[in-house]
Protein backbone atom coordinates (compact mmCIF):
# COMPACT_ATOMS: atom_id res chain seq x y z
CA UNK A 1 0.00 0.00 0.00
CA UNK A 2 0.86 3.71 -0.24
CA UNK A 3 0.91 4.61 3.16
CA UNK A 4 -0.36 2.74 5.90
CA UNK A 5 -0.67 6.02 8.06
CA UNK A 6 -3.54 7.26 5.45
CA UNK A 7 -4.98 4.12 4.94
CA UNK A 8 -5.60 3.66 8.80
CA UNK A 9 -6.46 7.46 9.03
CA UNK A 10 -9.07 7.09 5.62
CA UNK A 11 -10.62 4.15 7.66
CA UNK A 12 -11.10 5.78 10.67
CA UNK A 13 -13.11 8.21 9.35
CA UNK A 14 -15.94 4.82 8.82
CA UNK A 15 -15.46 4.18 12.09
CA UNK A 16 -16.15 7.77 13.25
CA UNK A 17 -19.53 8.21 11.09
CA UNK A 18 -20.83 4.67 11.29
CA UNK A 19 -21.84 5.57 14.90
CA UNK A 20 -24.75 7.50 13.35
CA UNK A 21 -25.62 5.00 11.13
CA UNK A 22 -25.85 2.42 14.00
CA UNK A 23 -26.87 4.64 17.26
CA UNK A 24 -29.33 6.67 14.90
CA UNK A 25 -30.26 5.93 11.45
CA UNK A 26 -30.45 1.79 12.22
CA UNK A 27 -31.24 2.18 16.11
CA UNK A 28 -32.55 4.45 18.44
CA UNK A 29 -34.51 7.10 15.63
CA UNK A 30 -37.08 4.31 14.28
CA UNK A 31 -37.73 3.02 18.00
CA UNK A 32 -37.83 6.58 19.35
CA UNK A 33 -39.78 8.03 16.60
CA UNK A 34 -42.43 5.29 17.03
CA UNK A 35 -42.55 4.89 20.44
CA UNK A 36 -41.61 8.70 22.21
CA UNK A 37 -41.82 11.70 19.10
CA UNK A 38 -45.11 9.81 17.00
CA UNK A 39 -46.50 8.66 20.44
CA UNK A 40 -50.04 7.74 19.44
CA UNK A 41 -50.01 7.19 16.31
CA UNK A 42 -50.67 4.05 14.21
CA UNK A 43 -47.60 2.10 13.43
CA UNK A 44 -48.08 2.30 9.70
CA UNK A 45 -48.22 6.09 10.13
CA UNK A 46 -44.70 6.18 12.02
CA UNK A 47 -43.31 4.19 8.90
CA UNK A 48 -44.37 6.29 6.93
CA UNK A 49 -43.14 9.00 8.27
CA UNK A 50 -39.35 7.37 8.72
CA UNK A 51 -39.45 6.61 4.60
CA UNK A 52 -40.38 10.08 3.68
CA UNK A 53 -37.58 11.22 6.28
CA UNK A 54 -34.96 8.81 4.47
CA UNK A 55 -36.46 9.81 0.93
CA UNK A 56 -36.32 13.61 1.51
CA UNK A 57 -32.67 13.24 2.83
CA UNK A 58 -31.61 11.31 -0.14
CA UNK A 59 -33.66 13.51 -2.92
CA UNK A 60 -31.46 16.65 -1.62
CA UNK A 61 -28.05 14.34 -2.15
CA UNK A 62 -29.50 13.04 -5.65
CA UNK A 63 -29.59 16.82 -6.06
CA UNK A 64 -26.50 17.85 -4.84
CA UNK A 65 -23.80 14.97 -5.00
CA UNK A 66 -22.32 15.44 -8.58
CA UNK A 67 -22.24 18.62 -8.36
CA UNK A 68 -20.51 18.95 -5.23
CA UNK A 69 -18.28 16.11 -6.51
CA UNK A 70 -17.48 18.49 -9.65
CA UNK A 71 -16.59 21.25 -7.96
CA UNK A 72 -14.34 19.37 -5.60
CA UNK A 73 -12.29 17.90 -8.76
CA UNK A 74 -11.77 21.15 -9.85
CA UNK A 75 -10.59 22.89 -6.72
CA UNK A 76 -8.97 19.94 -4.95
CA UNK A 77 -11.44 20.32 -1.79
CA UNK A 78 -12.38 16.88 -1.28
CA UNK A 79 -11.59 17.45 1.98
CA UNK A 80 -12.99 20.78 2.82
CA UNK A 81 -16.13 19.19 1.39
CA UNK A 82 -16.29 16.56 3.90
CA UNK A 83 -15.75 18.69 6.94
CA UNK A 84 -18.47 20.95 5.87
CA UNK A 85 -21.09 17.95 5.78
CA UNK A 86 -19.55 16.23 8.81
CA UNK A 87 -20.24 19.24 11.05
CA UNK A 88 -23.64 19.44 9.45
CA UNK A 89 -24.15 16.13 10.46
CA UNK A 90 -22.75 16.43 14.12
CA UNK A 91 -24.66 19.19 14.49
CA UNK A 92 -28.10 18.19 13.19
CA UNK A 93 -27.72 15.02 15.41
CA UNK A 94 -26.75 16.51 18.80
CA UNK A 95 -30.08 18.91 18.31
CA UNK A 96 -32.18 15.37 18.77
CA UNK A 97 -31.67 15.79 21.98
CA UNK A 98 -33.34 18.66 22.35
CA UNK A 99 -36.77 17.64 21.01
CA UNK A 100 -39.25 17.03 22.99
CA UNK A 101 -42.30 14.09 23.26
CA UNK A 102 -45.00 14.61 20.65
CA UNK A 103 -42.49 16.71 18.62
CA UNK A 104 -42.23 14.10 15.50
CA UNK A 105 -41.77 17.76 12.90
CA UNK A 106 -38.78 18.69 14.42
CA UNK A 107 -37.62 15.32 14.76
CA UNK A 108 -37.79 14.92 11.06
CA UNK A 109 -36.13 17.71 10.10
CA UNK A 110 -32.95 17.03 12.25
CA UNK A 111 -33.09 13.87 11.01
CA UNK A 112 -33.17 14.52 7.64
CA UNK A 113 -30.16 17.11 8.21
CA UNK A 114 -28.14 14.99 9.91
CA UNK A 115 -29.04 12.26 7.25
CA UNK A 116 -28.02 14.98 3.95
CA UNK A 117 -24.48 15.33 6.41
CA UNK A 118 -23.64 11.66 6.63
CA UNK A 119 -24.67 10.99 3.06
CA UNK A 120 -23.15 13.78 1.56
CA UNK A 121 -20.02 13.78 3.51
CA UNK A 122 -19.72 10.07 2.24
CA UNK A 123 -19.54 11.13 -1.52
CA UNK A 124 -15.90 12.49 -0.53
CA UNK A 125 -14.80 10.25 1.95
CA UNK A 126 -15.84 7.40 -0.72
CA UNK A 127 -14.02 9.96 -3.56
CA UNK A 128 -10.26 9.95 -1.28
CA UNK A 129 -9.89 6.05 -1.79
CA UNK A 130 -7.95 6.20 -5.06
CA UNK A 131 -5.66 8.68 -3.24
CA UNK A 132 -4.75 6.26 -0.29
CA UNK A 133 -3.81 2.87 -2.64
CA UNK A 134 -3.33 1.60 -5.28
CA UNK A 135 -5.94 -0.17 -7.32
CA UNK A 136 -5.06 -3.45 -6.97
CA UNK A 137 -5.32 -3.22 -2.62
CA UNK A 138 -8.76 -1.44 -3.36
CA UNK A 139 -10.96 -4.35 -2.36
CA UNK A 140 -9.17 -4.60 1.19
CA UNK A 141 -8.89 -1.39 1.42
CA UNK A 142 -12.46 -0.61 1.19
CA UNK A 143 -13.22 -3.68 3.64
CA UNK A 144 -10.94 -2.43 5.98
CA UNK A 145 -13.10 0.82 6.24
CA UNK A 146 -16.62 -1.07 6.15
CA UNK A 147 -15.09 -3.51 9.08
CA UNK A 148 -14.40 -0.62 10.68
CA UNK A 149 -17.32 1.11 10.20
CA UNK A 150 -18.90 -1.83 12.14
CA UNK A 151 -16.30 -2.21 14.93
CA UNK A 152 -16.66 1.34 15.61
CA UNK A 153 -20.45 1.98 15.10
CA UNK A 154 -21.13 -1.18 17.11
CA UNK A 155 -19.20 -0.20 20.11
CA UNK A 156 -20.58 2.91 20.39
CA UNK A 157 -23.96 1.41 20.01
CA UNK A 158 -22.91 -1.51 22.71
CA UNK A 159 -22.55 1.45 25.56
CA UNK A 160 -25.58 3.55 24.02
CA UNK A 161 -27.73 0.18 24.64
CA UNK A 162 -26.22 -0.30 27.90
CA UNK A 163 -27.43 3.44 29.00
CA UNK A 164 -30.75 2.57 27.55
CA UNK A 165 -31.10 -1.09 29.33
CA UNK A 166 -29.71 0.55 32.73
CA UNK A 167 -29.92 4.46 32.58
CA UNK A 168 -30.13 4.91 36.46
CA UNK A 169 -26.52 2.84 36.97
CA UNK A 170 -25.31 5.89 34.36
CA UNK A 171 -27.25 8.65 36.29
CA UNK A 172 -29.96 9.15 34.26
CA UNK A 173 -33.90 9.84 35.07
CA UNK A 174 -34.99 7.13 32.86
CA UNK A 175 -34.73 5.25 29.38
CA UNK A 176 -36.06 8.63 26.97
CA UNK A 177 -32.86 10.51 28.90
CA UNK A 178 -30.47 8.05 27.71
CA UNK A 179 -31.65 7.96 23.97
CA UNK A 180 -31.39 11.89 24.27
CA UNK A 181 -28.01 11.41 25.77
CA UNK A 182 -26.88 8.71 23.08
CA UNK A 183 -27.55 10.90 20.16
CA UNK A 184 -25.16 13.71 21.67
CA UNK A 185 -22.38 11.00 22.21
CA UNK A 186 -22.84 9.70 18.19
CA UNK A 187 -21.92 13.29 17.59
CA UNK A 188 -18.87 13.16 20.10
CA UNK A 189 -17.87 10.12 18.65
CA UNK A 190 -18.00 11.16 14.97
CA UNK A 191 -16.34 14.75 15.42
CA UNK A 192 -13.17 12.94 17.55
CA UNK A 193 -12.49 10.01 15.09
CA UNK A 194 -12.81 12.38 11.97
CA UNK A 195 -9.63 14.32 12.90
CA UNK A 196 -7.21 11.67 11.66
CA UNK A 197 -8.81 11.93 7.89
CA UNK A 198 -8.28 15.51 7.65
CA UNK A 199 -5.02 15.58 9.28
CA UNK A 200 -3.49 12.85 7.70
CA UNK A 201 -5.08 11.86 4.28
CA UNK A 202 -3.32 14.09 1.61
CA UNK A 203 -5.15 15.20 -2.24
CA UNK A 204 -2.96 15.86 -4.81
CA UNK A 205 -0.28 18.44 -4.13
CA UNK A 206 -2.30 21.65 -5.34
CA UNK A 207 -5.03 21.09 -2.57
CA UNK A 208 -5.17 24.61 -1.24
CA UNK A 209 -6.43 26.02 -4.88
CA UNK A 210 -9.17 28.02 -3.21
CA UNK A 211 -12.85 27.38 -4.21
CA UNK A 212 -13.65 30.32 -6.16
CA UNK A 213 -16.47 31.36 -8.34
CA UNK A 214 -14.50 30.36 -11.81
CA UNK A 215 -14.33 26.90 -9.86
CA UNK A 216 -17.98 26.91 -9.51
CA UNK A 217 -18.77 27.84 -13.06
CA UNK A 218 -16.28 25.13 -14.21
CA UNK A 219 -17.59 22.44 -11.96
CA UNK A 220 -20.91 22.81 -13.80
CA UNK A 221 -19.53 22.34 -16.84
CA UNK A 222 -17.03 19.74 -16.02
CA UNK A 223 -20.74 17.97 -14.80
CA UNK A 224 -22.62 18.11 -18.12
CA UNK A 225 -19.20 16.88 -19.95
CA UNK A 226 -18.65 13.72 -17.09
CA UNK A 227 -22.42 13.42 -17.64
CA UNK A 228 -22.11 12.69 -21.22
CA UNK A 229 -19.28 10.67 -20.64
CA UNK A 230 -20.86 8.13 -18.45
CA UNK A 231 -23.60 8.23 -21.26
CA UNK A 232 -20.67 7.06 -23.55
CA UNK A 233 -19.19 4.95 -21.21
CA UNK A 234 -21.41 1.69 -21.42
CA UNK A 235 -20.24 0.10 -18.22
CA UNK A 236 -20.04 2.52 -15.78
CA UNK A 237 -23.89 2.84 -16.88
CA UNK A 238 -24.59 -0.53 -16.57
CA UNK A 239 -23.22 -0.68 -13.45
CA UNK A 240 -24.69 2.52 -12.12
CA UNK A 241 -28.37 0.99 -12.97
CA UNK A 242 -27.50 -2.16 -11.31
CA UNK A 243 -26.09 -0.71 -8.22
CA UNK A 244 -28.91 1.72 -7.87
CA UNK A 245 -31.50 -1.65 -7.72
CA UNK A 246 -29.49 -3.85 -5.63
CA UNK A 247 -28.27 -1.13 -2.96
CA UNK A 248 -31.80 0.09 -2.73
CA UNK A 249 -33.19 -3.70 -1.12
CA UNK A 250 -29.98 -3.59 0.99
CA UNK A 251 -30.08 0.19 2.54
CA UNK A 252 -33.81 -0.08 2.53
CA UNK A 253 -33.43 -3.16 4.94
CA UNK A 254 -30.64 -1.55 7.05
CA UNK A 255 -33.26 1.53 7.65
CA UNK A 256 -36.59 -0.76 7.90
CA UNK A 257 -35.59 -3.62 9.48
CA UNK A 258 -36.40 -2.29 13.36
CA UNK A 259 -39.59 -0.38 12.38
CA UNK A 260 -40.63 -3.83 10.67
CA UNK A 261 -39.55 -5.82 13.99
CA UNK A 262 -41.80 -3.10 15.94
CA UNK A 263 -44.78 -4.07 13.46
CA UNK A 264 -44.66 -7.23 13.84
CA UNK A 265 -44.84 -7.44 17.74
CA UNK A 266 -41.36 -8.15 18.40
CA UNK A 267 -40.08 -6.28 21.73
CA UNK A 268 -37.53 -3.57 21.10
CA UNK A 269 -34.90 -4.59 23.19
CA UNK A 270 -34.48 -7.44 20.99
CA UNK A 271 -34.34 -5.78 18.37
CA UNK A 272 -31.50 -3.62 19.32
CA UNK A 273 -29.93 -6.43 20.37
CA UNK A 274 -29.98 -7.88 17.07
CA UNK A 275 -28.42 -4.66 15.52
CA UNK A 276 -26.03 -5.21 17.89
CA UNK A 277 -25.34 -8.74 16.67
CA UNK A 278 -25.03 -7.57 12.95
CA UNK A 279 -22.23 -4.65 13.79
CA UNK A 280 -19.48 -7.24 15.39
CA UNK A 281 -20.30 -10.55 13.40
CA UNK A 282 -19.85 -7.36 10.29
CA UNK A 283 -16.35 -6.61 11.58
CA UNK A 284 -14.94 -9.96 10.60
CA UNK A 285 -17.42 -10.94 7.70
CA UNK A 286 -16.04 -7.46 5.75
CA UNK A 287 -12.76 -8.34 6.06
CA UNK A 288 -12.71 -11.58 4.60
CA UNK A 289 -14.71 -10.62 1.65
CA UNK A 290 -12.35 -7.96 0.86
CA UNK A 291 -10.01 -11.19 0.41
CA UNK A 292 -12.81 -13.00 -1.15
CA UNK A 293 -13.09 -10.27 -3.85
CA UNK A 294 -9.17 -10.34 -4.88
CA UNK A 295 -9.24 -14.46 -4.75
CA UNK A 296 -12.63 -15.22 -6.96
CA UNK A 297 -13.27 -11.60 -8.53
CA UNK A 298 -15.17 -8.78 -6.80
CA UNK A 299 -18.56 -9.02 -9.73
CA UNK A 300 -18.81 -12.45 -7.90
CA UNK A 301 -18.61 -11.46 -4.28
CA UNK A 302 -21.16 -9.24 -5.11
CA UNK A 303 -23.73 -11.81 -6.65
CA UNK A 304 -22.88 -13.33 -4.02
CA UNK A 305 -24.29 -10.94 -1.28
CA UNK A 306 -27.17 -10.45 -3.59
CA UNK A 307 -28.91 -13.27 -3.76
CA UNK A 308 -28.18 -13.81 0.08
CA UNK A 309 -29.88 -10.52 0.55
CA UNK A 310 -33.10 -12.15 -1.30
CA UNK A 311 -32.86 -15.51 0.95
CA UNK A 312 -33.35 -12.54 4.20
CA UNK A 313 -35.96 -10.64 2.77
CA UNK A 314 -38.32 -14.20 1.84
CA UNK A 315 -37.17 -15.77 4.98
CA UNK A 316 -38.17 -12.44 6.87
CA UNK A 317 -41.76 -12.16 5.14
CA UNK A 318 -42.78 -15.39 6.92
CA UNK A 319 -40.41 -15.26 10.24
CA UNK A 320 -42.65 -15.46 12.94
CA UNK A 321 -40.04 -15.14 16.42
CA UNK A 322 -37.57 -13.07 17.55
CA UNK A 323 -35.14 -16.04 17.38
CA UNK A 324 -35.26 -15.93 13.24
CA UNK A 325 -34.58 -11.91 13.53
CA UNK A 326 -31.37 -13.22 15.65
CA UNK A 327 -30.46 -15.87 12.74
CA UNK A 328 -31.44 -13.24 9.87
CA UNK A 329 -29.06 -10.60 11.67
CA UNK A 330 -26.08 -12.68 11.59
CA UNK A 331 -26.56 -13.45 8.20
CA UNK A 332 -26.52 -9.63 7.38
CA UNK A 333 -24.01 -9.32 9.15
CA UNK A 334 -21.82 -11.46 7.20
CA UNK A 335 -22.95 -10.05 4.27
CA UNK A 336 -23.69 -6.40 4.26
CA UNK A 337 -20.26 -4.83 4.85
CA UNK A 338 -18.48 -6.56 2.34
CA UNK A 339 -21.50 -6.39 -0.93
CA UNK A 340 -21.10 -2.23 0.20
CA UNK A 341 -16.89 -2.51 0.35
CA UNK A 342 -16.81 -4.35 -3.09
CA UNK A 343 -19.28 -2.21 -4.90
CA UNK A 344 -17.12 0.53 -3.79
CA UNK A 345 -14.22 -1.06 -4.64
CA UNK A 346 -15.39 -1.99 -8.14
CA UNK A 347 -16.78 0.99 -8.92
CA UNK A 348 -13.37 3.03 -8.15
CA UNK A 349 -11.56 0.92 -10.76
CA UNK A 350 -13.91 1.68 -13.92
CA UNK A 351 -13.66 5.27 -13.77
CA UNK A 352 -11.34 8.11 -14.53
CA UNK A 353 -8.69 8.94 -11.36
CA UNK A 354 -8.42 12.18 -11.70
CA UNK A 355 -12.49 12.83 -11.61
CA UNK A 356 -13.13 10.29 -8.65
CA UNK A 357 -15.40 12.63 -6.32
CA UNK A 358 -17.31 13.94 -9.45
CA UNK A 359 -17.80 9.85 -10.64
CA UNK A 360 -18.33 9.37 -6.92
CA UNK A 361 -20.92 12.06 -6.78
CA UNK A 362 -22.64 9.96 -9.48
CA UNK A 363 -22.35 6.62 -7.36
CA UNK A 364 -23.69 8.16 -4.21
CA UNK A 365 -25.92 9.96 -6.27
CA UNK A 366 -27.69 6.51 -7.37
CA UNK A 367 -27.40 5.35 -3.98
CA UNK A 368 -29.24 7.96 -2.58
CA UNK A 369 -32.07 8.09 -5.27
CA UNK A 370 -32.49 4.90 -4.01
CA UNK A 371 -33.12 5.39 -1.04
CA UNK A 372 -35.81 7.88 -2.25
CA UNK A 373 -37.82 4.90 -3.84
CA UNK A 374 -37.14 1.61 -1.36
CA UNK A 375 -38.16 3.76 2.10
CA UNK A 376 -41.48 5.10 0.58
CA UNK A 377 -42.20 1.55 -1.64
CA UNK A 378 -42.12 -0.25 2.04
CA UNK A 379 -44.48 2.72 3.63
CA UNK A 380 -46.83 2.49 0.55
CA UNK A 381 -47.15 -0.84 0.19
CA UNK A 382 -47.47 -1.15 4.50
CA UNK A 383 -50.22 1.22 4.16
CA UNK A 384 -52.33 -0.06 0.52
CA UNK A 385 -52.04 -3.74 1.89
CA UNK A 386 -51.89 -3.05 5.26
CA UNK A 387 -49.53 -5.74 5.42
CA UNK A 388 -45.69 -4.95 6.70
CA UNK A 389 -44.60 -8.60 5.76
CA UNK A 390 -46.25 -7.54 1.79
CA UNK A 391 -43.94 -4.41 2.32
CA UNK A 392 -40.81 -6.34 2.93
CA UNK A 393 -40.97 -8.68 0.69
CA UNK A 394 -41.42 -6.02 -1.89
CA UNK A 395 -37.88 -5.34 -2.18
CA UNK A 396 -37.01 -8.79 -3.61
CA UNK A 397 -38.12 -7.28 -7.05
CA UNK A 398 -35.12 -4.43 -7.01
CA UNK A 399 -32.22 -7.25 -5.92
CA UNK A 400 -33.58 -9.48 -8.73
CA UNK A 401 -33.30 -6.77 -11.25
CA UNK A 402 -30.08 -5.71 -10.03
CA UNK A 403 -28.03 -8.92 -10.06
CA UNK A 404 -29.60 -9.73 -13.55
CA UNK A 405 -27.95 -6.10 -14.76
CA UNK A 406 -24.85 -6.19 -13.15
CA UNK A 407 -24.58 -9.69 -14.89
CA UNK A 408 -23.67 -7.81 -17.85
CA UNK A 409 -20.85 -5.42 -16.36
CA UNK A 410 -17.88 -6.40 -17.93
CA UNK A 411 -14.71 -4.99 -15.31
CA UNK A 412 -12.21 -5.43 -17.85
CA UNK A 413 -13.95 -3.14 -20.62
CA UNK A 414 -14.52 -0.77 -17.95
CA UNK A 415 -10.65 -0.50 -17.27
CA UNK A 416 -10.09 -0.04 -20.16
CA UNK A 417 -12.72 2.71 -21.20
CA UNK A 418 -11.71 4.36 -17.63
CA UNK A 419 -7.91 4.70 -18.98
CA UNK A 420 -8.39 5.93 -22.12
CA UNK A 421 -10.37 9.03 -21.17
């Protein structure tokens, strides 16, 4: 590898962020929305209401992403870019703990903040791996920041559980206190393990070309002209389409999965402990598929992770205890991390170096519109058939469709069209 000292420090930034995907967007926000800022409401409504949180976040990062991305390529501010959002989203999160019962509004528009911060923060942090190896180490490399991501995020989540389970043993009035107090700590957590990313990750050697209005202007354009390219560029296309059906049944199950546990009757400390579950068998289960993607091809270890995503989602429409959510979380865990390292990885070897956050702005991009349409396709389809197992099982349809595309990626082509631009 190039440096060991930014690869750790790139990594570390997952493990920083991942907190808010665990402790907040996978955790605490779908129980406490339901159950403390939507008191009294139906459950169907709370659902809902958490999809059109997620979609909103994710239309403003459709939105923004490549354009952001552009601009960054032009002025060399990965970086920069990624503080901005990661404040945003430290911010936005520590001001949860401020809202009050009955409150569900303002809940939603933190949320959603704090949601367009991680997201949009990860369009850069995603953008720096080509600077920290080389391609050939990409696959680990990008495990090594999902494992993590996991390691780190399920920590943090292990005390914020234990506060929850025993919140007068940590001095606090009651359970609601130490959710309040747990989304303060995500934002602790995130702002003290960014530091080594922006102090130790370097961009190209004109970094500090400041962002100016010409750089603005040119970003745009540089946009349209990357936007025709990946028009041109068959593969990345293909594997754009493909990544935008199969990530949507796999982020739409990391966001759903406790509000569908609460539907179905199962008791919410199970649940969490569950999440739990899925963080540290993830830690592991990332790293070896990073090794499984350089030993039987990384197009492979993907299929692979699809079509055990579409086992859990069939298995989960007729799982009827809390012991199958245990079993179906330990199978996520072993394959969540590493289908969302490889993508990554796979993705950062078919396009052009020198344009990675603009591409990357693209990829997240797709990602994101995703998780527009998976979020609201589980709420609709809760609330038409009034059926949360119907909902679920919905999202088989976008992990079929996706493996079936990505079938036709060819890698090598894609290297090849990549280096040539």
């Amino acid at each position: 590898m190039k440096n060991k000292k930014q690869v750790f420090s790139w990594a570390l930034y997952d493990w920083a962020n991942s907190a808010y995907a665990t402790t907040v967007m996978a955790g605490f926000f779908p129980i406490f929305l339901k159950q403390y800022w939507s008191t009294g409401s139906d459950v169907t409504e709370s659902t809902f209401q958490l999809g059109l949180a997620n979609s909103l976040a994710g239309i403003i990062v459709v939105i923004l992403a490549p354009v952001l991305g552009a601009i960054a390529d032009r002025s060399q501010a990965k970086k920069r870019f990624l503080l901005f959002f990661a404040v945003m989203g430290m911010a936005m999160t520590s001001g949860l703990f401020l809202v009050e019962q009955g409150d569900w509004p303002l809940a939603i528009m933190l949320y959603v903040f704090a949601t367009l911060g991680f997201m949009s923060g990860n369009v850069f942090y995603d953008s720096l791996i080509v600077d920290v190896c080389e391609e050939d180490k990409r696959d680990r490399v990008s495990a090594i920041g999902y494992a993590f991501g996991y390691l780190g995020g399920g920590l943090l989540f292990s005390l914020n559980v234990s506060m929850t389970l025993w919140p007068e043993f940590f001095g606090f009035a009651d359970k609601a206190q130490a959710v309040r107090v747990s989304f303060v700590s995500v934002a602790v957590w995130w702002a003290v393990f960014s530091l080594p990313v922006f102090l130790f990750v370097k961009e190209p050697e004109n970094d500090q070309k400041p962002i100016e209005k010409g750089a603005i202007i040119a970003g745009f354009k540089q946009l349209a002209g990357t936007f025709r390219e990946i028009r041109r560029l068959r593969v990345v296309s293909l594997f754009l389409l493909a990544y935008w059906l199969y990530i949507d049944g796999v982020d739409t199950i990391v966001r759903m999965a406790v509000d569908y546990g609460l539907s179905i009757g199962f008791d919410s400390n199970s649940l969490i402990i569950a999440l739990l579950i899925t963080q540290f068998v993830g830690f592991p289960a990332t790293l070896c598929f990073g090794f499984l993607g350089e030993k039987i091809g990384t197009k492979t270890g993907i299929m692979i992770g699809i079509a055990t995503y579409i086992v859990i989602v069939v298995w989960a429409y007729f799982m009827d205890n809390v012991n199958e959510f245990y079993m179906i979380a330990i199978i996520i865990g072993l394959v969540q991390g590493g289908i969302q390292a490889l993508s990554r990885s796979f993705y950062s070897r078919i396009i052009p170096a020198n344009k990675s956050a603009e591409y990357f702005g693209f990829y997240n991009m797709w990602g994101k519109f995703a998780a527009i349409i998976g979020p609201v396709m589980v709420g609709w389809v809760g609330i038409m058939t009034g059926s949360s197992r119907v909902a679920i099982l919905s999202i088989v349809i976008l992990l079929i469709l996706g493996a079936v595309i990505l079938s036709f990626v060819n890698e090598e082509q894609g290297k090849r069209m990549a280096q040539e631009l």
